[in-house]
N, C-alpha and C. Protein backbone atom coordinates (compact mmCIF):
# COMPACT_ATOMS: atom_id res chain seq x y z
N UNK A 1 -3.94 -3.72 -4.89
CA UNK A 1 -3.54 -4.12 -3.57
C UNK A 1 -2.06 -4.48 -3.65
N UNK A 2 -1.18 -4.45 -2.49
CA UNK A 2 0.06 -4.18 -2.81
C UNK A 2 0.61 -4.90 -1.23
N UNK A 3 1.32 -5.81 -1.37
CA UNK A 3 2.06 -6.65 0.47
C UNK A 3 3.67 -6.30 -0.16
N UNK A 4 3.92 -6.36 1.09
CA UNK A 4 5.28 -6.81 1.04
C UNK A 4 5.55 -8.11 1.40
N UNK A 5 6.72 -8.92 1.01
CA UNK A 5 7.44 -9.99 0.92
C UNK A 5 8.01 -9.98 1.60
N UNK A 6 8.51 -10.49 3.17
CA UNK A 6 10.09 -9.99 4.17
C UNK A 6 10.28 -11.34 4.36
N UNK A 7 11.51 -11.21 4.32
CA UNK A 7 12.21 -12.76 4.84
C UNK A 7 12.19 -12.55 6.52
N UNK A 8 11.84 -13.13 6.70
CA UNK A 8 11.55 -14.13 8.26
C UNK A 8 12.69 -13.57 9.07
N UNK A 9 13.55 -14.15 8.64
CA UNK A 9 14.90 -13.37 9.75
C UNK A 9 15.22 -11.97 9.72
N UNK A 10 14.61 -11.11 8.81
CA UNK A 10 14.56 -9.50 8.88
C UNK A 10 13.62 -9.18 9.39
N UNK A 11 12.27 -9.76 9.43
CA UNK A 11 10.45 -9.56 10.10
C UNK A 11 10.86 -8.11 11.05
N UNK A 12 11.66 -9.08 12.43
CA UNK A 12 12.13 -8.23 13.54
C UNK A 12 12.29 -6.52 13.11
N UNK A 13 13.52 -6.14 12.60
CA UNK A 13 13.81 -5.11 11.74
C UNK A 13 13.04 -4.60 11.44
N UNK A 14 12.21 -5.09 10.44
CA UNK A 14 11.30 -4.61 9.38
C UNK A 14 9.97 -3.79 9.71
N UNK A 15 9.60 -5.05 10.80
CA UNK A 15 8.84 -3.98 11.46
C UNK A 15 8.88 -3.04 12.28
N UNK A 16 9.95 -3.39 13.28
CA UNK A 16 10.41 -1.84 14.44
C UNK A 16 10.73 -1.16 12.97
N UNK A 17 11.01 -0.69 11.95
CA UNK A 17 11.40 0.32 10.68
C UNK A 17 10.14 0.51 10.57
N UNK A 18 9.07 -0.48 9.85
CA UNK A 18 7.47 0.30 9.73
C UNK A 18 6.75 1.30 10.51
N UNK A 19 7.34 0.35 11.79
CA UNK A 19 6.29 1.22 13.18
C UNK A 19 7.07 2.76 13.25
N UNK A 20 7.99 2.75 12.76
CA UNK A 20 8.71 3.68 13.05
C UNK A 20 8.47 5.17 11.86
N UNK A 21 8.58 4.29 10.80
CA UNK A 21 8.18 5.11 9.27
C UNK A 21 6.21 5.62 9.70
N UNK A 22 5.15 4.76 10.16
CA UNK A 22 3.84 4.85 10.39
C UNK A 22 4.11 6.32 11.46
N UNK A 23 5.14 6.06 12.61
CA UNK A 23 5.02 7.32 13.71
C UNK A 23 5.67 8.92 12.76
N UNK A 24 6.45 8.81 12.16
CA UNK A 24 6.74 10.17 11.02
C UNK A 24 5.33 10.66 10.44
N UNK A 25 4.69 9.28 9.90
CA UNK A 25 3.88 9.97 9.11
C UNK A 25 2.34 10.55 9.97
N UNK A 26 2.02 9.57 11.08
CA UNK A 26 1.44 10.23 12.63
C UNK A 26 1.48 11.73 12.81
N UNK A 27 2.68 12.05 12.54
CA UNK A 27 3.33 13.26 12.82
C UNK A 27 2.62 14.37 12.14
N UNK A 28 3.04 14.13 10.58
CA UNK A 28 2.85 14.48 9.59
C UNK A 28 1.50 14.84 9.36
N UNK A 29 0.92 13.98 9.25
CA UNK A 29 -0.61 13.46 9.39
C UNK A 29 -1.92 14.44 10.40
N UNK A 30 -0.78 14.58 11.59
CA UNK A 30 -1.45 14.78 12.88
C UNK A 30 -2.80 13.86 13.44
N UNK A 31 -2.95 12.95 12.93
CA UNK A 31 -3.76 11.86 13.33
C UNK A 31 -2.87 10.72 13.10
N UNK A 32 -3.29 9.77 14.28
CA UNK A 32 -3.02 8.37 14.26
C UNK A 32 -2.61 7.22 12.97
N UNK A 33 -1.53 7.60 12.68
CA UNK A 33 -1.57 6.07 11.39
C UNK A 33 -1.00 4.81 11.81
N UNK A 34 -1.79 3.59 11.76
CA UNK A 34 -1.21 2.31 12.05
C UNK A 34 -1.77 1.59 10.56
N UNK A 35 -1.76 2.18 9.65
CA UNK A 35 -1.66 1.55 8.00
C UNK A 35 -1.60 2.50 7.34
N UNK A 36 -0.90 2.36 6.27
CA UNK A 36 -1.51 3.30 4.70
C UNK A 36 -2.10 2.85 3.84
N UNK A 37 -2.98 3.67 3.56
CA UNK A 37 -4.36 3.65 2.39
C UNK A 37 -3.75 4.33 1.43
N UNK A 38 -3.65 3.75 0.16
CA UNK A 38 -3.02 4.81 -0.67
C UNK A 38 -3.84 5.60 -1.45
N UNK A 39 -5.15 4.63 -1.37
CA UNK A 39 -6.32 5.27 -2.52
C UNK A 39 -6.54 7.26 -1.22
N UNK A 40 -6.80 7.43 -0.18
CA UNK A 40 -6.76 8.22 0.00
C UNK A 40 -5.58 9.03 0.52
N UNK A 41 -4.11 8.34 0.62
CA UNK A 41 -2.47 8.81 0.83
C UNK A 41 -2.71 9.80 -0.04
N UNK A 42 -2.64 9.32 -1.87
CA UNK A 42 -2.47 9.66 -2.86
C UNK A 42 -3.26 11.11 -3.44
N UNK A 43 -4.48 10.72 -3.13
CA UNK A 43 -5.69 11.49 -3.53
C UNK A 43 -6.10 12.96 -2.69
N UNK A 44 -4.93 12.72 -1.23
CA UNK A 44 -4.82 13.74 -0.53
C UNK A 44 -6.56 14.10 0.42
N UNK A 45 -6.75 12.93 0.71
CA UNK A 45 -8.43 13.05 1.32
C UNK A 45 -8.39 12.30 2.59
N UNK A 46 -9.55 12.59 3.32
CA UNK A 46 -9.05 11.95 4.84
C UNK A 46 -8.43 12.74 5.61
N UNK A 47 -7.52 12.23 5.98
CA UNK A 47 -6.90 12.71 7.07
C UNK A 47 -5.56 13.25 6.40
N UNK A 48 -5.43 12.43 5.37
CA UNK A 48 -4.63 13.58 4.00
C UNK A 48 -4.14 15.05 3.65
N UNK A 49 -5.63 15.77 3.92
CA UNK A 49 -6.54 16.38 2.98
C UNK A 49 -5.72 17.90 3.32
N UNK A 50 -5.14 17.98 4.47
CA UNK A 50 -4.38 19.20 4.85
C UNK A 50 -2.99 19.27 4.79
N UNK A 51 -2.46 17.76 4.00
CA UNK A 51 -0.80 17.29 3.96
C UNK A 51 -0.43 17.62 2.44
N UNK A 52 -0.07 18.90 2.05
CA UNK A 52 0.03 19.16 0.93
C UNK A 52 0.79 18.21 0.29
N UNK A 53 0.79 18.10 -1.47
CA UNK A 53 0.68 16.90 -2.31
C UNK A 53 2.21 17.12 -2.14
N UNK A 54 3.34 18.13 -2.47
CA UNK A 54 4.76 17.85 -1.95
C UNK A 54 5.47 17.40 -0.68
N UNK A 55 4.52 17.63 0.10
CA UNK A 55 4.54 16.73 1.38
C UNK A 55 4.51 14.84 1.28
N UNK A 56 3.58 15.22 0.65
CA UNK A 56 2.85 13.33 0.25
C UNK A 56 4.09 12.69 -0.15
N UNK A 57 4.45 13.51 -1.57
CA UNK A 57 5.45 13.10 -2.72
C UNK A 57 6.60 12.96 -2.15
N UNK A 58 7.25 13.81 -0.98
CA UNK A 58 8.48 13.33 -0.11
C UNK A 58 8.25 12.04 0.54
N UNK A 59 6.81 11.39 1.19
CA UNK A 59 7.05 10.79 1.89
C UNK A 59 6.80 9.15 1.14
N UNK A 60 6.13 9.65 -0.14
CA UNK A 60 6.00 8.42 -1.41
C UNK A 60 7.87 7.98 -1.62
N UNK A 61 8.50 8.88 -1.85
CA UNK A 61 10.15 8.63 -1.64
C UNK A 61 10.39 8.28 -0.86
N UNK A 62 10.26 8.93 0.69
CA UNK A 62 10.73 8.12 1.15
C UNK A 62 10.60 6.53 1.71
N UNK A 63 9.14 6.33 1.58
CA UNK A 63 8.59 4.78 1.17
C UNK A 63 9.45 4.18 0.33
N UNK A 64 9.86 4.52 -0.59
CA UNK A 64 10.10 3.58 -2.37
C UNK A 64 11.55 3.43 -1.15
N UNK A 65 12.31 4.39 -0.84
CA UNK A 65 13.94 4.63 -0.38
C UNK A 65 14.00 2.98 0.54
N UNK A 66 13.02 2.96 1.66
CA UNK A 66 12.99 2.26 2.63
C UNK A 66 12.82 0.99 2.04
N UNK A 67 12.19 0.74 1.07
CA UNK A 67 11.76 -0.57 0.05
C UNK A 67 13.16 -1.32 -0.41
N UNK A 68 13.87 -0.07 -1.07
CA UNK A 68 14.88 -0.50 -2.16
C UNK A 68 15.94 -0.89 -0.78
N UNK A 69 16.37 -0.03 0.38
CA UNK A 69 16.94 -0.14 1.32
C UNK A 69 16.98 -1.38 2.03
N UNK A 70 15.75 -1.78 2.15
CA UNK A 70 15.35 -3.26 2.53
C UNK A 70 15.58 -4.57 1.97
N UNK A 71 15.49 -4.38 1.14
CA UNK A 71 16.00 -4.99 -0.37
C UNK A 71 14.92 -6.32 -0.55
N UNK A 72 13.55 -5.79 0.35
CA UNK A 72 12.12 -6.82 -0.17
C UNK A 72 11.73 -7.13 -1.55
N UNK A 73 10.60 -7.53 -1.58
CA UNK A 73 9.97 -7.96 -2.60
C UNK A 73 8.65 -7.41 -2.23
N UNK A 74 8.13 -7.44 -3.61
CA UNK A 74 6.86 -6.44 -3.48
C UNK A 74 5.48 -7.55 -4.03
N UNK A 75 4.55 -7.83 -3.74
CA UNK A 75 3.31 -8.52 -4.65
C UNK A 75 2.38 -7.48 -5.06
N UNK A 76 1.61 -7.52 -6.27
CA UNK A 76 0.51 -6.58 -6.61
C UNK A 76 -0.36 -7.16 -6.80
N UNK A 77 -1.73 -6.67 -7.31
CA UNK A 77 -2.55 -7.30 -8.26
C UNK A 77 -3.78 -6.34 -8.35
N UNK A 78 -3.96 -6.15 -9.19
CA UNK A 78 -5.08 -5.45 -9.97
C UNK A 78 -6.79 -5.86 -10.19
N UNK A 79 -7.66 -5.36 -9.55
CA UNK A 79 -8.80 -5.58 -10.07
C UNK A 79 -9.43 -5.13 -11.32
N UNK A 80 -10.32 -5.39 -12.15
CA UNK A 80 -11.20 -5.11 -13.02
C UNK A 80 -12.32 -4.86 -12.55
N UNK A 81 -12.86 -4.02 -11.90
CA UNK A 81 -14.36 -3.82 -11.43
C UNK A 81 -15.27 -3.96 -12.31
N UNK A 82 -15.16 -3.18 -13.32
CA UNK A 82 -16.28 -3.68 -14.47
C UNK A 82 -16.33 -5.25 -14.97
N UNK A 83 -15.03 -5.62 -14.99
CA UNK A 83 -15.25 -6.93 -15.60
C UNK A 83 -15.89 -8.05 -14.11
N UNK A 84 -15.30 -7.71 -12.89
CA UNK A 84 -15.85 -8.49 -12.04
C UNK A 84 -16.99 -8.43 -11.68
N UNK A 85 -17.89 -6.84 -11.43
CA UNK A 85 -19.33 -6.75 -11.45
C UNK A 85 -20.07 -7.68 -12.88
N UNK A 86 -19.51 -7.36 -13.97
CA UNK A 86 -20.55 -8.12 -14.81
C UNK A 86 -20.38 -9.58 -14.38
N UNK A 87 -19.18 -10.03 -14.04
CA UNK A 87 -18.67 -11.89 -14.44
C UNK A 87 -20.23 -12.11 -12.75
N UNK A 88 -20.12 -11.24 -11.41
CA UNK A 88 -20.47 -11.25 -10.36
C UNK A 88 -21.92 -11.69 -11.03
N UNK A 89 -22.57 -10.41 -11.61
CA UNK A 89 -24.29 -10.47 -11.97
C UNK A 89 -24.76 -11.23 -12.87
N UNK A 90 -23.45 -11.82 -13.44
CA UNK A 90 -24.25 -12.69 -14.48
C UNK A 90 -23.88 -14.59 -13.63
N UNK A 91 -23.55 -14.22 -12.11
CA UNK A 91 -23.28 -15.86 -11.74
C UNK A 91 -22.23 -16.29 -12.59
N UNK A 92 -21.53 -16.27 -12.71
CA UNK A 92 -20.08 -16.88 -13.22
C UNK A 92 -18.63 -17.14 -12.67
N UNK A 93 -19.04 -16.07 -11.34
CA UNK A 93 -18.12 -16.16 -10.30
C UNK A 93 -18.64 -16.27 -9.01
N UNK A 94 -17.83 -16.75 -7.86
CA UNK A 94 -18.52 -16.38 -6.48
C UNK A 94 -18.13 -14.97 -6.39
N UNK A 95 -19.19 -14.42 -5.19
CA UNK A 95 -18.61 -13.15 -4.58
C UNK A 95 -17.36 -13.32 -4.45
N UNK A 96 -16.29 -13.11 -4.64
CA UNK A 96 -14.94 -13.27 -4.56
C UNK A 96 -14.18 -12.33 -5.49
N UNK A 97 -12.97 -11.60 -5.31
CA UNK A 97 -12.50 -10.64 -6.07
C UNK A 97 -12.32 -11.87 -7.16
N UNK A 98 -12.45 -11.01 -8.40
CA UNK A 98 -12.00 -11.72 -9.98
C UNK A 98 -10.51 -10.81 -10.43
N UNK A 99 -9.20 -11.57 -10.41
CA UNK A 99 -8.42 -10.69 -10.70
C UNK A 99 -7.91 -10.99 -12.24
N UNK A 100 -6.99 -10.07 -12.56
CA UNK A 100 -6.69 -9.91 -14.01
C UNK A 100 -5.44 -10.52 -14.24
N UNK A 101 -4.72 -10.73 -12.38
CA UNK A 101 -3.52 -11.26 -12.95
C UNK A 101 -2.25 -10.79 -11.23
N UNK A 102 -1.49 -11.74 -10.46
CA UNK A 102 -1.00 -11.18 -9.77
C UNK A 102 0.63 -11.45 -9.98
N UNK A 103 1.24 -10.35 -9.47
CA UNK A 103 2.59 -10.38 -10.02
C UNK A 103 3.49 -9.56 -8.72
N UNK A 104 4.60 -10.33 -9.30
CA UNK A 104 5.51 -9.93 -8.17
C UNK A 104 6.68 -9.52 -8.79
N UNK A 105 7.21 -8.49 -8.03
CA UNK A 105 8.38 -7.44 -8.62
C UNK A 105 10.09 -7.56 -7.20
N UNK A 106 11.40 -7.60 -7.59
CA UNK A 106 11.86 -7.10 -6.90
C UNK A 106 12.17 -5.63 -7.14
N UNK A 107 12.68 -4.81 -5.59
CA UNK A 107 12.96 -3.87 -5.84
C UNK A 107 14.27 -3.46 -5.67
C-alpha cells in the first residue's frame, strides 16, 4: 500500500494535478478512473487489459515525473500474507493487517 505525503499549503495544487493526471488516464483507459489500483494498473487486467504494457510503462513515468516534480513524500508498507494468515489462525493477532514494517521515502 502506498499514500502520498502533501503539505497542506500545496493540497490545493496537488489535487486539481491528480484530478487532472486520473482524466489522461480516463482517456487512456476509456473507462472512468477516480483511483489507481496498481495490483491490476500493473498486471494489465480490468479495465487495463486492452492498454498495452508500453502504454502502462509511459504512464508509470509519467506518475514517478509528477512525484519527483512535486517534490512529496511517499509512505509504503508491505504485508506478509502468509505470516499474517498463520499469526490470524493461530489467535495471536486481531483481524487487523500484521505488517512487516512501514517506511517512508523522499522523492
Amino acid at each position: 500500500m502506498v499514500g502520498i505525503v502533501v503539505d497542506a499549503k500545496r493540497m490545493h495544487t496537488t489535487k486539481q494535478e491528480w484530478n487532472e493526471l486520473l482524466e489522461e488516464l480516463t482517456e487512456v483507459a476509456g473507462k472512468r478512473i477516480t483511483e489507481l489500483h496498481t495490483n491490476h494498473f500493473y498486471a494489465g487486467k480490468g479495465i487495463w487489459r486492452d492498454v498495452p504494457h508500453t502504454k502502462r510503462d509511459e504512464i508509470t513515468d509519467r506518475i514517478i515525473d509528477w512525484l519527483v516534480n512535486r517534490k512529496h513524500n511517499i509512505v509504503y508498507c508491505a504485508v506478509v500474507k502468509e505470516r499474517y494468515n498463520q499469526s490470524k489462525s493461530e489467535l495471536k493477532i486481531p483481524d487487523e493487517l500484521f505488517t512487516i514494517g512501514v517506511f517512508s521515502a523522499s522523492i
